[in-house]
Protein backbone atom coordinates (compact mmCIF):
# COMPACT_ATOMS: atom_id res chain seq x y z
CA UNK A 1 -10.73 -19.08 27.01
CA UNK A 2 -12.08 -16.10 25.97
CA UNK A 3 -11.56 -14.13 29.17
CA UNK A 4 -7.65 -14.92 28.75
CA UNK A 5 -7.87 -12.87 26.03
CA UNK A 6 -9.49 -9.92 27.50
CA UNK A 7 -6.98 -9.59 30.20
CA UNK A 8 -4.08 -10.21 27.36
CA UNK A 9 -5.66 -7.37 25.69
CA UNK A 10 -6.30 -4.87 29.08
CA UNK A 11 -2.26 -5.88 30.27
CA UNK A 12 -0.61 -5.30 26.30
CA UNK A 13 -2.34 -1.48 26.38
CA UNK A 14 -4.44 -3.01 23.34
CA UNK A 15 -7.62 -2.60 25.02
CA UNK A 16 -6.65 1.33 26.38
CA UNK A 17 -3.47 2.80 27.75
CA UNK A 18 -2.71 5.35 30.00
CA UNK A 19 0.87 5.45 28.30
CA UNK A 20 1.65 8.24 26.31
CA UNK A 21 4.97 8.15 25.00
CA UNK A 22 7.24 5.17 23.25
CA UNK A 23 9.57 4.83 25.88
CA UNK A 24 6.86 4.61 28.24
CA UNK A 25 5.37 1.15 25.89
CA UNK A 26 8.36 0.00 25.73
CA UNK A 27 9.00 -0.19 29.55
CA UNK A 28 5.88 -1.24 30.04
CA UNK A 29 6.35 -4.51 27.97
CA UNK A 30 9.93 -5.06 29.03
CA UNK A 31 11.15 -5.19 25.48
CA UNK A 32 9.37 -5.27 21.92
CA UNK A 33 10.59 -7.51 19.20
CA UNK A 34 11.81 -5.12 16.49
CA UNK A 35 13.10 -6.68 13.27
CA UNK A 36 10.88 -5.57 11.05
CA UNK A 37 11.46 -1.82 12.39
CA UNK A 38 8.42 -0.32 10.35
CA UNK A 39 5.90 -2.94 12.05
CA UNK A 40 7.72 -2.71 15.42
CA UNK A 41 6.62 1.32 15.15
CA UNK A 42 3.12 0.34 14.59
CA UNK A 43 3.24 -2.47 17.19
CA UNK A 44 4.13 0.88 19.60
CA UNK A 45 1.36 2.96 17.97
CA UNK A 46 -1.15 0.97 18.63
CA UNK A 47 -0.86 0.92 21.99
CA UNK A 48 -0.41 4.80 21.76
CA UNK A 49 -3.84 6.21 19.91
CA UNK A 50 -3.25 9.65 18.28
CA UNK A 51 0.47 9.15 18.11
CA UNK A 52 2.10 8.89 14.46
CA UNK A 53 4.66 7.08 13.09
CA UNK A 54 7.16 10.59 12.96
CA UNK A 55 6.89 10.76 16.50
CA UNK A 56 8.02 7.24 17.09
CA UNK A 57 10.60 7.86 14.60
CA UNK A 58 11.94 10.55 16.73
CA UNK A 59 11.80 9.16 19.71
CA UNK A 60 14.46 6.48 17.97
CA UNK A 61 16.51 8.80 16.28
CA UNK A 62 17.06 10.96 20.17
CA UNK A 63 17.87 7.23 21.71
CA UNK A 64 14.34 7.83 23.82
CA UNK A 65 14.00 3.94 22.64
CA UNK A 66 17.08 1.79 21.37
CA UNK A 67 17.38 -1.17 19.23
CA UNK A 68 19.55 -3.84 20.09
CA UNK A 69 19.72 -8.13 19.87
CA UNK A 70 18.76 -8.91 23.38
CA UNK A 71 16.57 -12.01 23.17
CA UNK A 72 15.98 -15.17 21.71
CA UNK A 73 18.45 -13.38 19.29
CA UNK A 74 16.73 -10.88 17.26
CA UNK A 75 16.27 -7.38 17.63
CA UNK A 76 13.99 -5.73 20.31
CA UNK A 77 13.43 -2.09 21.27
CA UNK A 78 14.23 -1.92 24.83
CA UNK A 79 14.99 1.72 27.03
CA UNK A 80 17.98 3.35 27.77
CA UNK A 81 17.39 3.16 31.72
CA UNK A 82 16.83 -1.31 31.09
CA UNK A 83 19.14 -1.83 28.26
CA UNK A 84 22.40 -2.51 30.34
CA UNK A 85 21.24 -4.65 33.28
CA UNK A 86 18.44 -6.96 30.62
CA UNK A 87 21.97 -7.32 28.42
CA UNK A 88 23.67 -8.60 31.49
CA UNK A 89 20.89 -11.25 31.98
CA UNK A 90 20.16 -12.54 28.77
CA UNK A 91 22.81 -12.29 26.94
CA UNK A 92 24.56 -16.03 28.04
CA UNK A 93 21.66 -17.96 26.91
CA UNK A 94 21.92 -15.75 23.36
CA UNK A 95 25.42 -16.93 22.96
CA UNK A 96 24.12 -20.61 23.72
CA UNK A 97 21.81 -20.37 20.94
CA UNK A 98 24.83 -18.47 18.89
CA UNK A 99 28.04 -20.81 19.44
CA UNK A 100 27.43 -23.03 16.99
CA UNK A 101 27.52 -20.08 14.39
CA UNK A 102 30.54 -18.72 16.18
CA UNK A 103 31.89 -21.42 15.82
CA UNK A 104 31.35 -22.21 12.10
CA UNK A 105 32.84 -19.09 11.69
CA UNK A 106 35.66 -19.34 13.20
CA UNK A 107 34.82 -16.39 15.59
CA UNK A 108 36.57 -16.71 19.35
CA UNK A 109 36.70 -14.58 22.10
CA UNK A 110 40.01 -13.32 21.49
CA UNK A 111 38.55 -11.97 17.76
CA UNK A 112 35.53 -10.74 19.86
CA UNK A 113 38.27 -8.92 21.74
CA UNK A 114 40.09 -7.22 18.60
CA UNK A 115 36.41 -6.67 16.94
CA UNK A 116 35.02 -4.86 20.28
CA UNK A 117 38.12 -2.66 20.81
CA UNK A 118 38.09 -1.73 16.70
CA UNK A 119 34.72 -0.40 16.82
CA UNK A 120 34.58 1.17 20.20
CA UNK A 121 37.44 3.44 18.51
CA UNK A 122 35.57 3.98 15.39
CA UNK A 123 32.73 5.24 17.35
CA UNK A 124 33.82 7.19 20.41
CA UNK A 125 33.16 10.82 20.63
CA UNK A 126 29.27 11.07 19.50
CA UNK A 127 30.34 9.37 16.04
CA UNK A 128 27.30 7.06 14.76
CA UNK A 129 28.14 4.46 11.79
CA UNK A 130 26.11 2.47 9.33
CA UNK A 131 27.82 -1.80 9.32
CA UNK A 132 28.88 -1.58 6.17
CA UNK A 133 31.19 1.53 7.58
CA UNK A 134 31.96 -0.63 10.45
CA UNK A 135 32.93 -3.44 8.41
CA UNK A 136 35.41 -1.14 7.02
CA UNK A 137 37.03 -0.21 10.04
CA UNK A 138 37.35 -3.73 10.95
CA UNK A 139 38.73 -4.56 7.77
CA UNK A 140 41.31 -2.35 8.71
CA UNK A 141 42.86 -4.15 11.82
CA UNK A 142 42.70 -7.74 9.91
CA UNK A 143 39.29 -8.88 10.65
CA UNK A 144 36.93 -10.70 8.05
CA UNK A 145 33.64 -8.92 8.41
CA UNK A 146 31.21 -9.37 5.68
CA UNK A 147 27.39 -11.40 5.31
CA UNK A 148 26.98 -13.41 8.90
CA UNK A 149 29.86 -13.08 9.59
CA UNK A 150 29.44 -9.43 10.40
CA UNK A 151 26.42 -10.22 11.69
CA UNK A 152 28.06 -11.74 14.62
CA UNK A 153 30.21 -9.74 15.28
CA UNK A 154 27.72 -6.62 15.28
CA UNK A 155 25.52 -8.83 17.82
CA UNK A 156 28.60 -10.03 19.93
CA UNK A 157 29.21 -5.88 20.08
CA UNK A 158 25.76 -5.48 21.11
CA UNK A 159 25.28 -8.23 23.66
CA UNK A 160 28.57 -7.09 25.16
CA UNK A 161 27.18 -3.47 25.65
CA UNK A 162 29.57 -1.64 23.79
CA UNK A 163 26.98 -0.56 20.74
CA UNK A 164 23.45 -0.27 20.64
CA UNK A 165 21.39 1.66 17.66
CA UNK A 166 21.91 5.43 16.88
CA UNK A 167 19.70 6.97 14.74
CA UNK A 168 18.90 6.11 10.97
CA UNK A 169 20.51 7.96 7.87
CA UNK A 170 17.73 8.25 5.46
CA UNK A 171 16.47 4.77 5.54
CA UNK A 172 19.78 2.92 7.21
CA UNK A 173 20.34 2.05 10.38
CA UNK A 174 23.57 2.78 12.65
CA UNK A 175 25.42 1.87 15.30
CA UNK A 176 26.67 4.18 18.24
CA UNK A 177 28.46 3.63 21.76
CA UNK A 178 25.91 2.17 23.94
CA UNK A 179 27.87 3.91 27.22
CA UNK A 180 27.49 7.30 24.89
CA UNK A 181 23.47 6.90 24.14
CA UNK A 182 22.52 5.81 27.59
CA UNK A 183 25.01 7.11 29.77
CA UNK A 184 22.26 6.47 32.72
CA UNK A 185 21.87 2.66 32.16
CA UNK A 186 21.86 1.04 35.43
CA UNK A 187 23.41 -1.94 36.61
CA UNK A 188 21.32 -5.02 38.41
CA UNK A 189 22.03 -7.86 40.69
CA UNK A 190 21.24 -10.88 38.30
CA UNK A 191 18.42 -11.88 41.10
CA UNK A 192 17.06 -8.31 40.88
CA UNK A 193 17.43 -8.00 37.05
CA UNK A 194 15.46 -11.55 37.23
CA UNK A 195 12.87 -10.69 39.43
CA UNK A 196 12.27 -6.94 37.53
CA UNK A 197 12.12 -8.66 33.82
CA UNK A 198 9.56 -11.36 35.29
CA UNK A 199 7.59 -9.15 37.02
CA UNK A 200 7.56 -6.83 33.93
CA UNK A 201 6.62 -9.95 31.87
CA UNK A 202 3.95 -11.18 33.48
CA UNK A 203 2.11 -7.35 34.23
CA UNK A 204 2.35 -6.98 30.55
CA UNK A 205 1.66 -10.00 28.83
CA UNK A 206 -0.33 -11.72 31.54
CA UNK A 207 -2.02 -14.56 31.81
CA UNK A 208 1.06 -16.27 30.68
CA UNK A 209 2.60 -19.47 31.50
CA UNK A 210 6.00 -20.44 32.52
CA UNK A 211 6.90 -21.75 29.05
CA UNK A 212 5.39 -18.44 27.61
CA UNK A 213 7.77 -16.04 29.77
CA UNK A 214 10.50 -19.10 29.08
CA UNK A 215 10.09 -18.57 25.13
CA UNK A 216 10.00 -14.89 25.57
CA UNK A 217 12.79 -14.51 26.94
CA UNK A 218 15.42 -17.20 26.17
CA UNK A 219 15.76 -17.77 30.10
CA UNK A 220 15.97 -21.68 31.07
CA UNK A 221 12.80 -22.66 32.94
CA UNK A 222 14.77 -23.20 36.44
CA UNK A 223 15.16 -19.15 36.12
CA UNK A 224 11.78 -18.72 35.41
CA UNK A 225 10.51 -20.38 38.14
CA UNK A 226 13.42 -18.55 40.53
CA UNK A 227 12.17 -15.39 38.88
CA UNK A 228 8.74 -15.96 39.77
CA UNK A 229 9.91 -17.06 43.59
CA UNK A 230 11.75 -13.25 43.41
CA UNK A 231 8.73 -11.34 42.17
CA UNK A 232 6.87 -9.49 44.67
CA UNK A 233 3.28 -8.98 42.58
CA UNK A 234 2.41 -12.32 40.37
CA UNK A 235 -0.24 -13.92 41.23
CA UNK A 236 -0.55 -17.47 40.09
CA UNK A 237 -4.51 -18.76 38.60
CA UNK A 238 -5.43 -21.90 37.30
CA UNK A 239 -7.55 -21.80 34.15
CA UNK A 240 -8.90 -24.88 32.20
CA UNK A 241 -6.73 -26.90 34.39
CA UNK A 242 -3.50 -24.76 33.39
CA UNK A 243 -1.42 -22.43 36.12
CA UNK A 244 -1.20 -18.61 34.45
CA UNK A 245 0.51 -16.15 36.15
CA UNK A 246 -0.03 -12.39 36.11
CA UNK A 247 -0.13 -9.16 38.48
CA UNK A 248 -3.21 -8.25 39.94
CA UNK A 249 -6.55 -9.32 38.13
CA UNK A 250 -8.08 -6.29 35.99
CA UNK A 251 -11.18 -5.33 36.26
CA UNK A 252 -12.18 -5.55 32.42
CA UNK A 253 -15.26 -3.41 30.90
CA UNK A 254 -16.49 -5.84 27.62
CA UNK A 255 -17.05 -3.08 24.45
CA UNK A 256 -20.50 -3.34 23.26
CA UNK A 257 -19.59 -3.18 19.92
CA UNK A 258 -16.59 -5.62 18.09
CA UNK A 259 -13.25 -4.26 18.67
CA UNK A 260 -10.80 -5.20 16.02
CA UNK A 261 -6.93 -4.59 15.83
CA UNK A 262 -4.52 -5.29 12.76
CA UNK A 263 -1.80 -6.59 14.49
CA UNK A 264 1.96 -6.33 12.41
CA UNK A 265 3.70 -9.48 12.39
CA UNK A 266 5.38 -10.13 15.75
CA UNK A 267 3.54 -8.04 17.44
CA UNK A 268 4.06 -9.13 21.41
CA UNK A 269 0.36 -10.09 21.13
CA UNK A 270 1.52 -13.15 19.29
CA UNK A 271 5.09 -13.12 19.35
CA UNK A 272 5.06 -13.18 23.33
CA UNK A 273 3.74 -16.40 23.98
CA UNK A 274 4.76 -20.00 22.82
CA UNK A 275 1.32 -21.16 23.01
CA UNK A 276 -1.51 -19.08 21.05
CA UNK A 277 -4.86 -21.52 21.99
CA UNK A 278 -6.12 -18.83 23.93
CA UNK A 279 -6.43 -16.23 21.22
CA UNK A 280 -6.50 -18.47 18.22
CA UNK A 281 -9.32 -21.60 17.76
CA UNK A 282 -8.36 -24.40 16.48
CA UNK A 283 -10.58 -24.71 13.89
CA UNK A 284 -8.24 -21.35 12.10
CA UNK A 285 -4.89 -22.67 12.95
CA UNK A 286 -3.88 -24.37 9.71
CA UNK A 287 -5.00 -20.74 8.20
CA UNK A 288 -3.10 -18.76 10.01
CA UNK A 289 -0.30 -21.34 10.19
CA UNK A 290 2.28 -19.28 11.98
CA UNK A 291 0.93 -16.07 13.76
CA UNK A 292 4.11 -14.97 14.73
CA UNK A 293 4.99 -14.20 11.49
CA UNK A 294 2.56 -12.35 9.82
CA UNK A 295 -0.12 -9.72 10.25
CA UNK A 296 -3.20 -10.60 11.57
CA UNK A 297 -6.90 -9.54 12.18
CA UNK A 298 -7.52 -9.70 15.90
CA UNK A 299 -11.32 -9.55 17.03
CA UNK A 300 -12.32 -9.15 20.23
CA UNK A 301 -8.88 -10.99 20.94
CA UNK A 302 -8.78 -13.71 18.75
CA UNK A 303 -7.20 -14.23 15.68
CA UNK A 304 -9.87 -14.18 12.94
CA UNK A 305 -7.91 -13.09 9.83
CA UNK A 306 -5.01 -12.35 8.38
CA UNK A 307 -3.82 -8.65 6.97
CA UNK A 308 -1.11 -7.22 4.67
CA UNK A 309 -0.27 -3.81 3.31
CA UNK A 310 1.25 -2.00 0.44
CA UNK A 311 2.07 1.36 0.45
CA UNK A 312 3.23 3.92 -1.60
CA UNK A 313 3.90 7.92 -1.51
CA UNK A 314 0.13 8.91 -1.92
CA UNK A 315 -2.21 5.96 0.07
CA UNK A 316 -1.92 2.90 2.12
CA UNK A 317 -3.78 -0.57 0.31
CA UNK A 318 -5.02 -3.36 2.68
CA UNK A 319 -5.51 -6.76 1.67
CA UNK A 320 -7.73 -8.70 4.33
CA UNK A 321 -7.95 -12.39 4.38
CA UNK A 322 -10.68 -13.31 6.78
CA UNK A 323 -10.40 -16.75 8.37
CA UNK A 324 -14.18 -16.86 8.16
CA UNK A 325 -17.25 -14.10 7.07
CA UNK A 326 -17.88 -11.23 9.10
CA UNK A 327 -20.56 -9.41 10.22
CA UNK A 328 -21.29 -6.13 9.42
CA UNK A 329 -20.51 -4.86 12.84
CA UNK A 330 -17.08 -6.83 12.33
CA UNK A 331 -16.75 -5.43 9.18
CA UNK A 332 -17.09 -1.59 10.13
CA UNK A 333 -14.65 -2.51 13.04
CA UNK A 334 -11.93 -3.61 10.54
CA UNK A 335 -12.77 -0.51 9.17
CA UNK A 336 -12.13 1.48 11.88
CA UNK A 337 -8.86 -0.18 12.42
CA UNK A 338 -7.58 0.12 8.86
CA UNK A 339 -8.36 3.82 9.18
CA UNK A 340 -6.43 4.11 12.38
CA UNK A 341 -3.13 2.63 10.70
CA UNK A 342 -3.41 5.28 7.48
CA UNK A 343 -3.74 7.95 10.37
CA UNK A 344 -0.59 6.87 11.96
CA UNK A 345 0.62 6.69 8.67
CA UNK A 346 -0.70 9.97 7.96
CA UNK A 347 -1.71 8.74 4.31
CA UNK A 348 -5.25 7.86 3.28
CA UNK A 349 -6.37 3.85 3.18
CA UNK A 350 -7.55 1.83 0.47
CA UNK A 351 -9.05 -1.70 1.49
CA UNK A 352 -8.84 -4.48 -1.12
């Protein structure tokens, strides 16, 4: 299944890009899951060669990419011009996977109500706050915001479009007006919003499945399937006796040489497919245990090791786990790819 991989790689911008700017990645994949917000950066870098991690940085902190819980429900970086109408059609099945929590926590749609209306006030007029400002505010008009708690009601503000990220202060994060930051968010039919996100999908992340795009995106399979009825460029293959889907087949030049990546942990590599057989054998699975999760040595697409780094003011150390020896060729390529994360980093790299 090694040619899956190689199309994975050409569609993701892994292999090369023509895409030179963050937003531009980011629209490109549809969304990028963005929790871990230093790893999401480098997720965007490398699919942007020569670009550093201030640039990305900036691009986040003038709201040229936003950060918001739009799937699944965790954060993603998604663009002004998709955040509004990829809100409006995920967002249901993100408060079907949140009631119960509402519910524990004795948070209704009336409080929803009194929350939203609290911290649009707080923030109109170009203000941005931290949540633990926010939580203030709220504390003011009655409402109980603290731990999860606030938590949901941040992501019930988010999901709602009323806030979506502003920039950081020094290393936290804030919230401003979402109608404020992206004043030119447009509005879909559902159908169209359907049909654009699964399109989008399967361009990017293709060959995928149905339960892939499913996963990805927190949509029920019936609206999969409906979305792939609405999209005008997928093209469905069957591959080891499995139906993939993706836009028109690449033409894919094989390196001569081994190409590795250090992918962060839920890098859309991994993180945007349910089922990983096709980059990861099965002979390295109870190694790698959960790819999703963790950073991992990619070579010539498949998952061959794992990968962590410290860092501190003056270098960048990685620790490299290997899931089995590599050659010297695959060694030098690790090499290569270490030294491309200290230049994002701009700091020099020490391999341990």
């Amino acid at each position: 299944m090694i040619h899956i991989a190689a199309q994975r790689l050409h569609n993701q911008q892994l292999a090369q890009t023509s895409l030179q700017t963050p937003s531009e990645v980011v629209a490109w994949l549809g969304a990028v899951q963005a929790q871990e917000y230093s790893y999401a950066k480098w997720a965007l870098g490398l699919r942007l060669p020569g670009v550093g991690d201030a640039a990305i940085e900036q691009a986040f902190t003038d709201g040229a990419i936003l950060r918001t819980h739009v799937m699944r429900p965790t954060w993603h970086f998604v663009t002004p011009a998709d955040i509004r109408w990829m809100l409006e059609l995920t967002a249901p099945s993100v408060h079907g996977v949140s009631a119960y929590m509402y519910r524990k926590l004795e948070l209704d749609d009336a409080l929803f109500l009194q929350s939203n209306t609290a911290i649009a006030k707080a923030l109109e007029g170009g203000v941005q706050h931290t949540r633990a400002e926010l939580a203030l505010e709220l504390k003011r008009v009655g409402i109980l915001a603290e731990g999860i708690r606030l938590g949901c009601i941040m992501q019930r503000a988010e999901l709602d479009a009323i806030v979506c990220s502003g920039g950081r202060r020094g290393k936290q994060f804030t919230y401003a007006l979402l109608d404020e930051r992206a004043p030119q968010a447009k509005r879909l039919p559902r159908d169209e919003a359907l049909a654009e996100l699964t399109q989008r999908y399967f361009t990017s992340h293709g060959p995928a499945t149905i339960h892939d795009f499913a996963w990805w995106s927190g949509l029920s399979i019936a609206d999969v399937k409906l979305g792939l009825a609405l999209a005008t460029d997928v093209i469905q293959t069957l591959i080891g006796g499995t139906s993939y889907w993706q836009a028109a087949l690449p033409t894919i030049i094989q390196p001569t040489l081994p190409t590795a990546l250090l992918l962060p942990p839920y890098d859309e590599y991994t993180v945007g497919y349910r089922n990983h057989s096709a980059i990861l054998a099965a002979e390295y699975a109870q190694q790698a245990q959960y790819p999703i999760f963790s950073g991992v040595t990619v070579i010539d697409g498949q998952i061959v090791g794992a990968w962590r780094r410290t860092s501190n003011t003056k270098t960048v150390v990685i620790e490299s786990t290997p899931f089995r020896p590599f050659s010297a060729a695959e060694q030098n390529a690790f090499a290569r790819a270490a030294a491309q994360l200290g230049l994002f980093l701009g700091l020099p790299v020490v391999l341990s």
